[in-house]
Protein backbone atom coordinates (compact mmCIF):
# COMPACT_ATOMS: atom_id res chain seq x y z
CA UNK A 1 -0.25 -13.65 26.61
CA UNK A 2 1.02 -10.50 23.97
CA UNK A 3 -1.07 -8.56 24.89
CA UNK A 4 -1.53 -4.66 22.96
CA UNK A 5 -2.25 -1.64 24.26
CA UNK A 6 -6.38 -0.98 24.58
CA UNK A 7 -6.66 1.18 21.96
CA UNK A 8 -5.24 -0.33 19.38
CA UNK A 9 -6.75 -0.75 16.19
CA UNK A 10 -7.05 -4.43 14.33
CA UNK A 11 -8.17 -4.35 10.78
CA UNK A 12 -7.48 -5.72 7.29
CA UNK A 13 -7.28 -4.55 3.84
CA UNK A 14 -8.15 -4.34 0.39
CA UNK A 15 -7.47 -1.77 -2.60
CA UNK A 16 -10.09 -0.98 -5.72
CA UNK A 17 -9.12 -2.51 -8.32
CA UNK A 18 -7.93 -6.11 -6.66
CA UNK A 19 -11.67 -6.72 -5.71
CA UNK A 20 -14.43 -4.79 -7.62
CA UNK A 21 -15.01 -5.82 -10.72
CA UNK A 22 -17.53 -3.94 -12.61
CA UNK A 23 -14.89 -1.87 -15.04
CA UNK A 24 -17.36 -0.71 -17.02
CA UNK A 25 -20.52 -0.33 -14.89
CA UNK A 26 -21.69 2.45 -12.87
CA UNK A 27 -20.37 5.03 -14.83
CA UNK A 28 -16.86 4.24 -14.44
CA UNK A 29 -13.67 5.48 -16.86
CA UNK A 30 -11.02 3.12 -17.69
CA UNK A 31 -8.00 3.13 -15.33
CA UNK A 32 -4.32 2.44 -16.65
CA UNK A 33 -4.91 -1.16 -15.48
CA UNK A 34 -7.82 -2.06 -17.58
CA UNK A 35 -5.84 -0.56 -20.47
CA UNK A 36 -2.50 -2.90 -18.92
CA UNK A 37 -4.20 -5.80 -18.29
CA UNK A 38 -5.96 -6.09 -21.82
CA UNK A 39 -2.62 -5.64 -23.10
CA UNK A 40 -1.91 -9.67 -24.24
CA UNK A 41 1.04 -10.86 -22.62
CA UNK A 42 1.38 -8.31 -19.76
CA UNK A 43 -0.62 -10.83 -16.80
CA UNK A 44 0.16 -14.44 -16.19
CA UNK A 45 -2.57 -16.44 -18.15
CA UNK A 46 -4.06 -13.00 -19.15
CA UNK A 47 -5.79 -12.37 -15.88
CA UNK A 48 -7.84 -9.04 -15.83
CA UNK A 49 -9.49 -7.17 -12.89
CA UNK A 50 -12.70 -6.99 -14.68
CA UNK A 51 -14.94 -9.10 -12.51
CA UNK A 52 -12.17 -9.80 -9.67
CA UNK A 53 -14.41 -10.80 -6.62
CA UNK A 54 -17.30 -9.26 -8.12
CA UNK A 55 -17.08 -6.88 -4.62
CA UNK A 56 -18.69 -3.63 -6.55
CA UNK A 57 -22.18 -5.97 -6.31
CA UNK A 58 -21.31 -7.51 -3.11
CA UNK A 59 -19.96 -5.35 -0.54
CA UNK A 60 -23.00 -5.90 1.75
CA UNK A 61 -21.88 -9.78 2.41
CA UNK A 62 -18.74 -8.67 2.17
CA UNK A 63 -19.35 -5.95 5.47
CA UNK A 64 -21.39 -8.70 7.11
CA UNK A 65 -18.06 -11.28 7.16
CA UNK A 66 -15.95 -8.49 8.22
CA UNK A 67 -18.59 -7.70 11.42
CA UNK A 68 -18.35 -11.66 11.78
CA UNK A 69 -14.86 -11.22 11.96
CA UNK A 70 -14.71 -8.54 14.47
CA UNK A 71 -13.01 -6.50 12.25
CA UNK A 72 -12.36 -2.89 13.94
CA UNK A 73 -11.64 -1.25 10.60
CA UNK A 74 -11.70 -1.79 7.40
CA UNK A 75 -8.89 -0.34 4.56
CA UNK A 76 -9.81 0.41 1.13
CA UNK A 77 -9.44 2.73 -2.06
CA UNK A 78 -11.38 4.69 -4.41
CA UNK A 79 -11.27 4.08 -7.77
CA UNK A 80 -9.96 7.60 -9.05
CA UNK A 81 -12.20 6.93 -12.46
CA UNK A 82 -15.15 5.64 -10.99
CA UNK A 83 -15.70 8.70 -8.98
CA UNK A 84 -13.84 10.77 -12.28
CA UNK A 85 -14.26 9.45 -15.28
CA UNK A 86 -11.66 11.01 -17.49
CA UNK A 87 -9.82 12.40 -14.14
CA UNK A 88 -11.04 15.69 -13.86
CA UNK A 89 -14.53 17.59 -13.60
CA UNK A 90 -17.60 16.56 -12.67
CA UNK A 91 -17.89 13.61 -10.65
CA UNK A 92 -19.70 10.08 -11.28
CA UNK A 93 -23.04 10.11 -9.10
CA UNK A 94 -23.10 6.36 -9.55
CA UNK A 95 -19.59 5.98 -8.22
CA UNK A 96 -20.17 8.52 -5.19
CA UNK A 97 -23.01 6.12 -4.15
CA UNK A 98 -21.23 3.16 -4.22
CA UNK A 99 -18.62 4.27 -2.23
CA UNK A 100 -21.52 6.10 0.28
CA UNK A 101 -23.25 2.50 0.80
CA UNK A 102 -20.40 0.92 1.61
CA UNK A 103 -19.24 3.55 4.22
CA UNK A 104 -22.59 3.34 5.37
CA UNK A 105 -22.80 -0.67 5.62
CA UNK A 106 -19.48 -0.69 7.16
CA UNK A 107 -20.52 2.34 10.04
CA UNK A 108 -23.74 0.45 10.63
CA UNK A 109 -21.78 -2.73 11.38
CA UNK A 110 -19.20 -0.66 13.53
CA UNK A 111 -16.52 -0.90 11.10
CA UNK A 112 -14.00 2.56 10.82
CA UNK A 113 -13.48 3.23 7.15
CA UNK A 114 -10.14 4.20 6.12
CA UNK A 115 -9.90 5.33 3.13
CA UNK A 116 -6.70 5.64 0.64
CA UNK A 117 -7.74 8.21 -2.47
CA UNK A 118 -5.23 6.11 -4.55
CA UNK A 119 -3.88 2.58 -4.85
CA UNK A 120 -3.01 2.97 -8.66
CA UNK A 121 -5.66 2.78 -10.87
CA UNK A 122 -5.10 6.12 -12.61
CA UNK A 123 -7.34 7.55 -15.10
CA UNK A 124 -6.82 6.37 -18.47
CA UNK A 125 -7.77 9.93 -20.03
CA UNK A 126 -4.65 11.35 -17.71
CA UNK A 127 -1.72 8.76 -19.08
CA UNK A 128 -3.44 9.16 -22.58
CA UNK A 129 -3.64 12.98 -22.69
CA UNK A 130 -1.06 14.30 -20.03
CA UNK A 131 1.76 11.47 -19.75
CA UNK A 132 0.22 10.65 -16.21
CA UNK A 133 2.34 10.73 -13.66
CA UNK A 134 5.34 12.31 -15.61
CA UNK A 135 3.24 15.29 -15.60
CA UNK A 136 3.39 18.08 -12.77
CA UNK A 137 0.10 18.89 -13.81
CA UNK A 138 -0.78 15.46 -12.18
CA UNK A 139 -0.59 16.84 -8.43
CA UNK A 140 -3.28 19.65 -9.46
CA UNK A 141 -5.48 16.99 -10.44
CA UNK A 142 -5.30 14.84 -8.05
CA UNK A 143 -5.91 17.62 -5.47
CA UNK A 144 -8.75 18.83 -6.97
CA UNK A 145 -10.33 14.75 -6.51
CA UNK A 146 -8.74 14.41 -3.64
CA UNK A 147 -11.23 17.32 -2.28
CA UNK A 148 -14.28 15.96 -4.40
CA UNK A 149 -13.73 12.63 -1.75
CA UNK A 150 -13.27 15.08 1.50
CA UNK A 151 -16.37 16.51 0.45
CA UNK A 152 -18.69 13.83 -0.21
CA UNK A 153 -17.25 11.37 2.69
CA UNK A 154 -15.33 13.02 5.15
CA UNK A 155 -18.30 13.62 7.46
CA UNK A 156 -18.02 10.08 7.68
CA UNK A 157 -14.31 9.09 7.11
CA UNK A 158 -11.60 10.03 9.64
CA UNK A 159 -9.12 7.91 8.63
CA UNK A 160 -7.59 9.31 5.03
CA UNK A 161 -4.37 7.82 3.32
CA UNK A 162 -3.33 9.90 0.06
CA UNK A 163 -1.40 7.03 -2.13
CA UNK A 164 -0.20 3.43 -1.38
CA UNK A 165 3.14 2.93 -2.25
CA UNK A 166 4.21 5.12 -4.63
CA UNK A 167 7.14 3.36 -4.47
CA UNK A 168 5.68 0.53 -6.45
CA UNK A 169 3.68 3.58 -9.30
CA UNK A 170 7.18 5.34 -9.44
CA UNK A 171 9.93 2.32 -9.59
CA UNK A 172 7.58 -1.09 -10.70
CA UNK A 173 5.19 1.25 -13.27
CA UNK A 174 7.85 3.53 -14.45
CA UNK A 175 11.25 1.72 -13.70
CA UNK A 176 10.89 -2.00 -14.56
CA UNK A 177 7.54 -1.74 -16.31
CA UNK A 178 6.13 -4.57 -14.71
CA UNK A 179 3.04 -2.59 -13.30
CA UNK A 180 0.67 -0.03 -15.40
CA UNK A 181 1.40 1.90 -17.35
CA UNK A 182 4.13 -0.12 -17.92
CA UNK A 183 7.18 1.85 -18.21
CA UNK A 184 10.88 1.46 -18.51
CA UNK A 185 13.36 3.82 -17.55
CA UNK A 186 15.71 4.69 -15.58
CA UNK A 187 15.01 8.53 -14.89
CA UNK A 188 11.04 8.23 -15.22
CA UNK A 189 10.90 6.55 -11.62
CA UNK A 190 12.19 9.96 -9.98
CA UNK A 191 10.67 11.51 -11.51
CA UNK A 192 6.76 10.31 -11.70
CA UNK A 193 7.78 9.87 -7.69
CA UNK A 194 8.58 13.80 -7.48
CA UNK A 195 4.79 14.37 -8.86
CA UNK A 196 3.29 11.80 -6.53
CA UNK A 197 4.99 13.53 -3.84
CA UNK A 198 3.68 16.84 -4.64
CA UNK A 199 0.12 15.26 -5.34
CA UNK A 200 0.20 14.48 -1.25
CA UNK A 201 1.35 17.67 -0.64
CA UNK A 202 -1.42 19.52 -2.42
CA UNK A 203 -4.14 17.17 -1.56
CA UNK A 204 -3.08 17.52 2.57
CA UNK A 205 -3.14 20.98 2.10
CA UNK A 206 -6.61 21.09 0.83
CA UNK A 207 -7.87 19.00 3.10
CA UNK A 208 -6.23 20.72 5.98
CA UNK A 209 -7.31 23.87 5.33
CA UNK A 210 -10.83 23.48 4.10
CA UNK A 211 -11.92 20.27 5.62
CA UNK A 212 -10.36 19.00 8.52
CA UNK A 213 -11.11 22.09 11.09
CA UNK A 214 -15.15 20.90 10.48
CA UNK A 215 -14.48 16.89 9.86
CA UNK A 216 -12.20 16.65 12.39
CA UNK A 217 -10.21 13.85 10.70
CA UNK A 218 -6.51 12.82 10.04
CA UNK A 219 -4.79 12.17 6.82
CA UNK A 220 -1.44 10.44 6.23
CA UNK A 221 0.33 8.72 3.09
CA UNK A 222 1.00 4.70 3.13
CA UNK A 223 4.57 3.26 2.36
CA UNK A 224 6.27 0.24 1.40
CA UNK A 225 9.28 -0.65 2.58
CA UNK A 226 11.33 -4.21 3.19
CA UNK A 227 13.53 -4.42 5.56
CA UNK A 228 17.55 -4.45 4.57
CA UNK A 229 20.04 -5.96 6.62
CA UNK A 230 23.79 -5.64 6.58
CA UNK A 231 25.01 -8.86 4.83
CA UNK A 232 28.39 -8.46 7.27
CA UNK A 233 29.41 -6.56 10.06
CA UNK A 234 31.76 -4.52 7.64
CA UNK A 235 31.22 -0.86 7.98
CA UNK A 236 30.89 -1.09 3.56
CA UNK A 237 27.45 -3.13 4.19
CA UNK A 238 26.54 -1.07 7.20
CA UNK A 239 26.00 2.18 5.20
CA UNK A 240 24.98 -0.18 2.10
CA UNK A 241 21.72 -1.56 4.07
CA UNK A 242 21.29 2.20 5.34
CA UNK A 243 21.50 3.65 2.16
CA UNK A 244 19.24 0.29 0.47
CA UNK A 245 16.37 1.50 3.39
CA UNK A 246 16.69 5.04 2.42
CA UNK A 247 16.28 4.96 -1.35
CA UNK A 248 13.44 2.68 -0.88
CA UNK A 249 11.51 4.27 2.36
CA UNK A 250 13.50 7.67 2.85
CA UNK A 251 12.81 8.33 -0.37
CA UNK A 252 9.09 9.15 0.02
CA UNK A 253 9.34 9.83 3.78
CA UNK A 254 11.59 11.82 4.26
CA UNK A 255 10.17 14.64 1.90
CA UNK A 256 6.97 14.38 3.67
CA UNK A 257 8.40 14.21 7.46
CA UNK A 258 11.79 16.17 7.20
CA UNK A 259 11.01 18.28 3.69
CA UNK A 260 13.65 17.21 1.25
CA UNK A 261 15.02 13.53 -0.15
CA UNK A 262 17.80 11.75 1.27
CA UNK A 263 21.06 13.38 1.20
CA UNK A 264 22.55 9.72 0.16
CA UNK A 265 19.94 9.93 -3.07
CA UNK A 266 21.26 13.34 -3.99
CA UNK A 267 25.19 12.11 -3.66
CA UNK A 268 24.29 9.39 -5.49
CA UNK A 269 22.09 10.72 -8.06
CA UNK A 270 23.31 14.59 -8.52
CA UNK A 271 20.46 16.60 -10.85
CA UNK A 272 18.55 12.94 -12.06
CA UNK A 273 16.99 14.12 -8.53
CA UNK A 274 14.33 16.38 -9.20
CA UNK A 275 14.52 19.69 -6.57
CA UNK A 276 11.70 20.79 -4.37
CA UNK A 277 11.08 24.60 -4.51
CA UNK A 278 10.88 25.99 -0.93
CA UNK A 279 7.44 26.50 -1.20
CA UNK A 280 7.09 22.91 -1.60
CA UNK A 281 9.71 21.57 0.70
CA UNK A 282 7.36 23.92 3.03
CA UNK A 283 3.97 22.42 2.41
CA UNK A 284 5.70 18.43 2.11
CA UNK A 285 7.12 18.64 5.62
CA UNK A 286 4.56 17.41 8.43
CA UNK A 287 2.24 16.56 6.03
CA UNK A 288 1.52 13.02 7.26
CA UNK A 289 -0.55 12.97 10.95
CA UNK A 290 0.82 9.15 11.08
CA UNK A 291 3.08 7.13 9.31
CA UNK A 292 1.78 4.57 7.37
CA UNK A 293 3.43 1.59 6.61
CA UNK A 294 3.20 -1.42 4.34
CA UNK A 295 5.49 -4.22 4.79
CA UNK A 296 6.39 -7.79 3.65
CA UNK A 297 9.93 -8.94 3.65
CA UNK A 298 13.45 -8.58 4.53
CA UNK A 299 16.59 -9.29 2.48
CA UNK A 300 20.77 -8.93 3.51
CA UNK A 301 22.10 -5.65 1.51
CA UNK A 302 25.77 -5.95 0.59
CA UNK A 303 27.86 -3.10 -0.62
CA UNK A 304 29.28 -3.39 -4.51
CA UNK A 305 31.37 -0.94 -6.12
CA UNK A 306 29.61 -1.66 -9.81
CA UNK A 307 26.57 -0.95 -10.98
CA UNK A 308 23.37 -4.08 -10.45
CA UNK A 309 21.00 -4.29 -12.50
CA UNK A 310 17.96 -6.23 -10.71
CA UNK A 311 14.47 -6.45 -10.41
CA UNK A 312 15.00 -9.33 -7.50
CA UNK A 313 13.58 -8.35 -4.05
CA UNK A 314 11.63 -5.23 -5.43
CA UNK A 315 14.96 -3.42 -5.60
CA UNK A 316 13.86 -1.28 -9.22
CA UNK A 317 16.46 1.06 -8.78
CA UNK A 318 19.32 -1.05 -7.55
CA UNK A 319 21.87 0.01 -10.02
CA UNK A 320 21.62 3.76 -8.30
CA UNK A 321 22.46 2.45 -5.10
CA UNK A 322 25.83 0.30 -4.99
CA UNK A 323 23.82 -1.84 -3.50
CA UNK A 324 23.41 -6.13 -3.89
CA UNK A 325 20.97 -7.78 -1.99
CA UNK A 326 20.60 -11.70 -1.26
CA UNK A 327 18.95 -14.30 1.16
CA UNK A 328 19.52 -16.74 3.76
CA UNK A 329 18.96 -19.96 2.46
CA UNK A 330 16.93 -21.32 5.07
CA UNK A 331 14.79 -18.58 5.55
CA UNK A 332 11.49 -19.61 4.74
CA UNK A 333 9.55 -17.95 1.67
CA UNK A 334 5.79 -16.69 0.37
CA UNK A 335 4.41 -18.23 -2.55
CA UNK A 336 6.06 -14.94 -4.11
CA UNK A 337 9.11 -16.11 -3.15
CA UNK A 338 9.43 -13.51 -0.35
CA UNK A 339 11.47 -13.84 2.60
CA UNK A 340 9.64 -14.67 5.58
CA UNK A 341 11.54 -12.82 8.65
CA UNK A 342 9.76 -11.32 11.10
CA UNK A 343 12.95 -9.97 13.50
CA UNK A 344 13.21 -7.56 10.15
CA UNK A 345 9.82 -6.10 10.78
CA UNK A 346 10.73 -5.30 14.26
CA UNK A 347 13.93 -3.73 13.33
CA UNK A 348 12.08 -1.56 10.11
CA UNK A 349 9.68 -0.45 13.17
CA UNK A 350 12.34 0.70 15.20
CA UNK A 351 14.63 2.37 12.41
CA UNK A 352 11.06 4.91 11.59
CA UNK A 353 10.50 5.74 15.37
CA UNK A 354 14.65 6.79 15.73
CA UNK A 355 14.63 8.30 11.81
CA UNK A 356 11.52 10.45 12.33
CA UNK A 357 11.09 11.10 15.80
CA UNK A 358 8.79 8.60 17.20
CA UNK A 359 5.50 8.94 14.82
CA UNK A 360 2.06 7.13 15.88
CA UNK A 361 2.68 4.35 12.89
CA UNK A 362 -0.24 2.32 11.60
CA UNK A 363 0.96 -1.04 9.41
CA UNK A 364 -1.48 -0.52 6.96
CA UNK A 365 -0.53 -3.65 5.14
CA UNK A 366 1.43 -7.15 6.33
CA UNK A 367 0.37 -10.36 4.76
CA UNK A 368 1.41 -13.21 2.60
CA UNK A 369 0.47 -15.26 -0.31
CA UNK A 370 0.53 -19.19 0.77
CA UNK A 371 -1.07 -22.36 -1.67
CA UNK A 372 -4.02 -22.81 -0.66
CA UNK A 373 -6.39 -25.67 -1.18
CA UNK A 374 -10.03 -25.74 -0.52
CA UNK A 375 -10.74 -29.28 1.78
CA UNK A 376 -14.50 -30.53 2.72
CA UNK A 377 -15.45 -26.72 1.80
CA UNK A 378 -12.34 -25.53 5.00
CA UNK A 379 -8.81 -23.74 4.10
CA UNK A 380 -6.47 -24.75 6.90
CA UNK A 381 -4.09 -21.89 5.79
CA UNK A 382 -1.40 -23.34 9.03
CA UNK A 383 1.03 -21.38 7.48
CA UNK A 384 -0.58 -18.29 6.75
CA UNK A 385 -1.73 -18.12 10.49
CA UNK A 386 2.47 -18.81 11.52
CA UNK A 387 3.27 -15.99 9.61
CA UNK A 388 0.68 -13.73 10.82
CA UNK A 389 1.66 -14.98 14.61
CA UNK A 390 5.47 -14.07 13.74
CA UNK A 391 5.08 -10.86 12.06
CA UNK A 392 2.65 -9.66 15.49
CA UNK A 393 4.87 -10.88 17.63
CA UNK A 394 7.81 -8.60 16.42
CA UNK A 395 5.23 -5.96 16.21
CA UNK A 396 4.43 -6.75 19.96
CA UNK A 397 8.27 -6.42 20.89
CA UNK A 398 8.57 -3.75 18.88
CA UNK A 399 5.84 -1.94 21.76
CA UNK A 400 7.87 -3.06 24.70
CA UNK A 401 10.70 -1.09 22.51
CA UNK A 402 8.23 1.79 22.79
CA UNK A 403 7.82 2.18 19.05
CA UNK A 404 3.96 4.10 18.79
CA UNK A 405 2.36 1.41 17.28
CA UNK A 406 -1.06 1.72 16.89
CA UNK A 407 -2.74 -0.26 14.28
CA UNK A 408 -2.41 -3.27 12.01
CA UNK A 409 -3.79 -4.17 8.78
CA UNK A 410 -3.70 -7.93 7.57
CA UNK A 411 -3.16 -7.78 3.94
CA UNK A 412 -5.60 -8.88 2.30
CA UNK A 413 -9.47 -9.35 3.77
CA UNK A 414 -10.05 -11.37 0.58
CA UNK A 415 -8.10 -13.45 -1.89
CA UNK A 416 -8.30 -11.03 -4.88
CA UNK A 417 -6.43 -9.46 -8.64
CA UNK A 418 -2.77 -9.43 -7.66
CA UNK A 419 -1.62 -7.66 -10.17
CA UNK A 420 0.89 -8.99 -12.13
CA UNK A 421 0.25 -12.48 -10.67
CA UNK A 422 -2.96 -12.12 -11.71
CA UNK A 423 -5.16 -14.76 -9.60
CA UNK A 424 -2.45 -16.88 -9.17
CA UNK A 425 -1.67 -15.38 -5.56
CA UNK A 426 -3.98 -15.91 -2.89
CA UNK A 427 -3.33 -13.62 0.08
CA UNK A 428 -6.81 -13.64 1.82
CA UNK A 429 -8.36 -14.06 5.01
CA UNK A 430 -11.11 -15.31 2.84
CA UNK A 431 -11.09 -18.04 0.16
CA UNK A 432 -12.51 -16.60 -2.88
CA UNK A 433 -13.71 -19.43 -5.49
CA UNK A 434 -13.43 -16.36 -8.46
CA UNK A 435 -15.81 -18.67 -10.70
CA UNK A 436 -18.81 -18.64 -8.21
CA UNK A 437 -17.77 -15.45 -6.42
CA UNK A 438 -18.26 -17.40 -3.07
CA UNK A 439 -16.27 -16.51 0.10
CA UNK A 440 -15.19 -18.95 2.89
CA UNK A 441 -13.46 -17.81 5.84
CA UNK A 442 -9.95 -19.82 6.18
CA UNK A 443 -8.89 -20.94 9.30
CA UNK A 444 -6.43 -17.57 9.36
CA UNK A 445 -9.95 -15.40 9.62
CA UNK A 446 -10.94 -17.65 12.43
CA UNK A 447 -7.55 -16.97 14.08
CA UNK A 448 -7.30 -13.37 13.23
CA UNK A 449 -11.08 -12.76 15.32
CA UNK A 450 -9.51 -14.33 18.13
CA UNK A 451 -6.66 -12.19 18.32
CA UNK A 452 -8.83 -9.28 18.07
CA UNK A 453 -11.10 -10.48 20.46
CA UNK A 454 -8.65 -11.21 22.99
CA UNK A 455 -6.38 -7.66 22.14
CA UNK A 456 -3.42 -10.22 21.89
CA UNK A 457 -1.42 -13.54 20.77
């Protein structure tokens, strides 16, 4: 028996625009995703998030699975233009209320809300009329919502997460263009990430000064990272998986834990870097009260002297780093094609507790998408429930390493949108049949309650 520590927290996942629906009901704007995803050509078979699993009209059933799961907490976003329409000014009473039932359903049920302010939907009105991210007018904005949400929920939330990945809005929305608002560049990634960076900044400030002394909650920022491992034992591929793990994960935590970027991103990089005044560096460093961490995969990082251009393995801004990744051949893989290694999970765990000083972590996000087929009305998702079983067992040896972990996230509660993919991923706990809206627990959900009922594999 695994067991984890007492208080640890078991939960699962989902973001805004992946399972809502509803894009133009209840008084919502238009996010740079509706605008992507009606762009022909820019989804496989032209998916949209329009209905998605319809969750905007069914979060009650939705809260009731999650109490028959014995979920602990539950992870999910705000949609930025439901509760702002154009991204500023006064908010959306429609959109406050939806997002008040649900806390509401999901306290009465004895589910923790945590909340992230921003998994990527950005207001259309702020790409159209300000560049979006690209502007540093950006972080103002998304301070000034950010405290609209403390206000309105944080007697009730405790649990706050800035922005998920901004890896992915910085490097797959700005870099490679394959996520809104669809970008390609290759200076545009540092710089929309610089802005994001001061948006957390800004929007911890706020919330530390005028809200958390009476709410008495915590507020952190969520990143993705995959793990990178030295292809040989050469010294060249030592420092080229340190330096792969630092422009993908250093690059937005150490800012926000240490106060500045990577000194191997500003050697590499010179002035395509943007600079953090002091005041800045000041207000960025210890603004997280956990780390937050998404993660998925692992790949072998091998050092190369000329420049790679690659969008394979997530790697956007690969030809920066003298960096070339690759995979074991008989490592097993998602139906995205991603690694499955769980001994890389373990060792990402361990790098964050020696690179920033052992921080409480939370994995706010581990999962995989896995075919699955719907038999006599049962998913027998075997695979997804191996993977799950893998992943928490590096995460329990990763404890007796006496890494502070303290939470874990499956990724996702619900088949739902997956971007790109469109509905052509299915990463849930629950079976969503998108034509019906009907959910059915897979076998994985039935596992899952039993680990949280028992604290333990």
């Amino acid at each position: 028996m695994k067991k984890f520590p007492t208080d640890f927290v078991w939960g699962a996942a989902t973001s805004s625009y992946q399972i809502e629906g509803a894009w133009l009901q209840g008084g919502k704007g238009l996010s740079i995703w509706d605008a992507f995803c009606h762009t022909p050509g820019k989804i496989k078979n032209d998916d949209t998030g329009d209905v998605a699993c319809g969750h905007y009209h069914r979060f009650a059933g939705d809260v009731k699975l999650m109490a028959e799961m014995g979920l602990q907490a539950y992870r999910f976003s705000l949609s930025w233009p439901r509760i702002q329409p154009s991204g500023q000014g006064r908010p959306n009473p429609e959109g406050i209320r939806f997002y008040s039932n649900l806390i509401d359903a999901l306290l009465a049920h004895s589910i923790t809300p945590w909340v992230t302010l921003y998994h990527w939907d950005l207001p259309l009105a702020l790409q159209m009329e300000y560049d979006g991210w690209l502007n540093p007018k950006l972080a103002n904005f998304f301070a000034d919502y950010a405290a609209v949400c403390f206000e309105v929920f944080g007697d009730r939330v405790k649990n706050w997460l800035t922005l998920n990945e901004p890896w992915c809005s910085a490097v797959l929305g700005h870099g490679i263009g394959i996520h809104a608002p669809g970008r390609i560049s290759s200076d545009e990634p540092y710089l929309a990430a610089h802005t994001l960076l001061r948006a957390h900044a800004l929007a911890v400030e706020k919330y530390r000064i005028q809200f958390q002394p009476r709410q008495k909650g915590r507020i952190a920022i969520t990143n993705n990272c995959d793990w990178r491992e030295p292809l040989t034992d050469s010294e060249a591929d030592r420092q080229a998986a340190q330096r792969a793990v630092e422009f993908f994960l250093g690059w937005f935590a150490d800012p926000v834990f240490k106060g500045d970027y990577p000194a191997v991103m500003r050697e590499c990089l010179g002035d395509r870097l943007p600079h953090f005044t002091d005041a800045e560096s000041a207000l960025l460093k210890g603004s997280a009260d956990f780390f937050g961490l998404n993660h998925y995969s692992t790949m072998y990082a091998a050092h190369t002297a000329k420049a790679v251009n690659t969008v394979h393995g997530n790697n956007g801004t690969a030809e920066d780093q003298g960096v070339v990744l690759s995979s074991d051949p008989d490592w097993e893989k998602t139906q995205m094609e991603w690694n499955i290694v769980p001994w890389g999970f373990r060792k990402l765990l361990q790098w964050i507790d020696a690179r920033y000083d052992s921080p409480s972590i939370y994995v706010t996000e581990n999962g995989c998408a896995m075919p699955d087929i719907v038999e006599n009305g049962k998913v027998n998702d075997s695979r997804r429930i191996a993977f799950l079983d893998g992943y928490l067992s590096a995460a329990h040896e990763a404890l007796a390493a006496k890494v502070k972990l303290q939470g874990y996230f499956a990724w996702s509660f619900m088949d739902n949108f997956e971007w790109g993919e469109g509905y052509s991923k299915r990463f849930g706990l629950h079976h969503v049949d998108y034509a019906t809206g009907r959910r059915t627990p897979k076998a994985s959900a039935k596992w899952y309650a039993e680990v949280i009922k028992r604290n333990g594999l």
